[in-house]
Protein backbone atom coordinates (compact mmCIF):
# COMPACT_ATOMS: atom_id res chain seq x y z
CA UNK A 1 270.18 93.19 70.29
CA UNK A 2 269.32 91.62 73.45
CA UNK A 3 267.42 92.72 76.50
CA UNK A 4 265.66 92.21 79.86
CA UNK A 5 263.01 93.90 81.91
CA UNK A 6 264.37 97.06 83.74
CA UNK A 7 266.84 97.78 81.00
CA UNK A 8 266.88 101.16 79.56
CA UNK A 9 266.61 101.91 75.76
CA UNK A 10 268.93 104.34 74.42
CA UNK A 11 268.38 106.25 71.30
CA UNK A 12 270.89 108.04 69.89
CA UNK A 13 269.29 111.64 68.16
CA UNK A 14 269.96 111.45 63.79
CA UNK A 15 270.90 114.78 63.59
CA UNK A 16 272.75 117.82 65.01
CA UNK A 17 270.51 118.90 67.61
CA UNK A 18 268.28 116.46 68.03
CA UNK A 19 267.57 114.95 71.55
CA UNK A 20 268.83 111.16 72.49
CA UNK A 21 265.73 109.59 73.96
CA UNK A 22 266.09 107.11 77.17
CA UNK A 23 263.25 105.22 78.50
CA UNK A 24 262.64 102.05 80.39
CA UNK A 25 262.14 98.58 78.64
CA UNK A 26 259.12 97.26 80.53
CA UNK A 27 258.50 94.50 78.46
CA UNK A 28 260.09 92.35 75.78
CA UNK A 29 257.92 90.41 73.36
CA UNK A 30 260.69 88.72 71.15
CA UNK A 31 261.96 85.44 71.96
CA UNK A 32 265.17 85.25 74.08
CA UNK A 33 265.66 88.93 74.70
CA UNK A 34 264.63 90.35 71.12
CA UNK A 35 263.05 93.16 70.08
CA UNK A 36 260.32 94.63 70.02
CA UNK A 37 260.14 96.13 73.53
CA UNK A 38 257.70 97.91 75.39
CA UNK A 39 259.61 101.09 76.55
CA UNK A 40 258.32 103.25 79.24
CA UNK A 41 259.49 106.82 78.70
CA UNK A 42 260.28 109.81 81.73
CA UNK A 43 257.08 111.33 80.73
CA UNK A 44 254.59 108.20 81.27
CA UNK A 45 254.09 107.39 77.95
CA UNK A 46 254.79 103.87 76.30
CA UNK A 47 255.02 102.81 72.77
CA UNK A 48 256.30 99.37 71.30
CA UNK A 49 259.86 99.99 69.56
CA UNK A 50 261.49 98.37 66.91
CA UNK A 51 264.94 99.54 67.66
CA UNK A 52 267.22 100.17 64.83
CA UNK A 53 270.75 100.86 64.47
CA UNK A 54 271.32 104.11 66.30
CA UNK A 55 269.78 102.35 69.66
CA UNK A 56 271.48 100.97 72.56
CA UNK A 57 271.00 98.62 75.13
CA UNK A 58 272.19 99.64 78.55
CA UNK A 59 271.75 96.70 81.21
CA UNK A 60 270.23 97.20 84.36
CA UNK A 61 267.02 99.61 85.97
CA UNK A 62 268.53 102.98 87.40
């Protein structure tokens, strides 16, 4: 998984019911586009993610 500033971080929910979360990569500390990102979520808050296999990448800031 690669990405760039201004990207946006899609989480797919694990179960019926459960939310997808989207938020806003506003800073990647892995070498040449690799995780873990800082994502910036609708609400304001930030948290450093380690994405796993039910996230996607979706190129370029909204």
């Amino acid at each position: 998984m690669r990405a760039t500033v201004g990207d946006q971080l899609h989480v797919h929910g694990r179960t019926v019911g459960e939310q997808d979360h989207v938020g806003q990569i506003v800073e990647v500390r892995g070498q040449e586009g690799e995780p873990p990102y800082l994502v910036r979520y609708p609400d304001g808050h930030e948290t450093l993610v380690f994405p796993g296999p039910d996230a996607v990448v979706e190129g370029g800031s909204a």
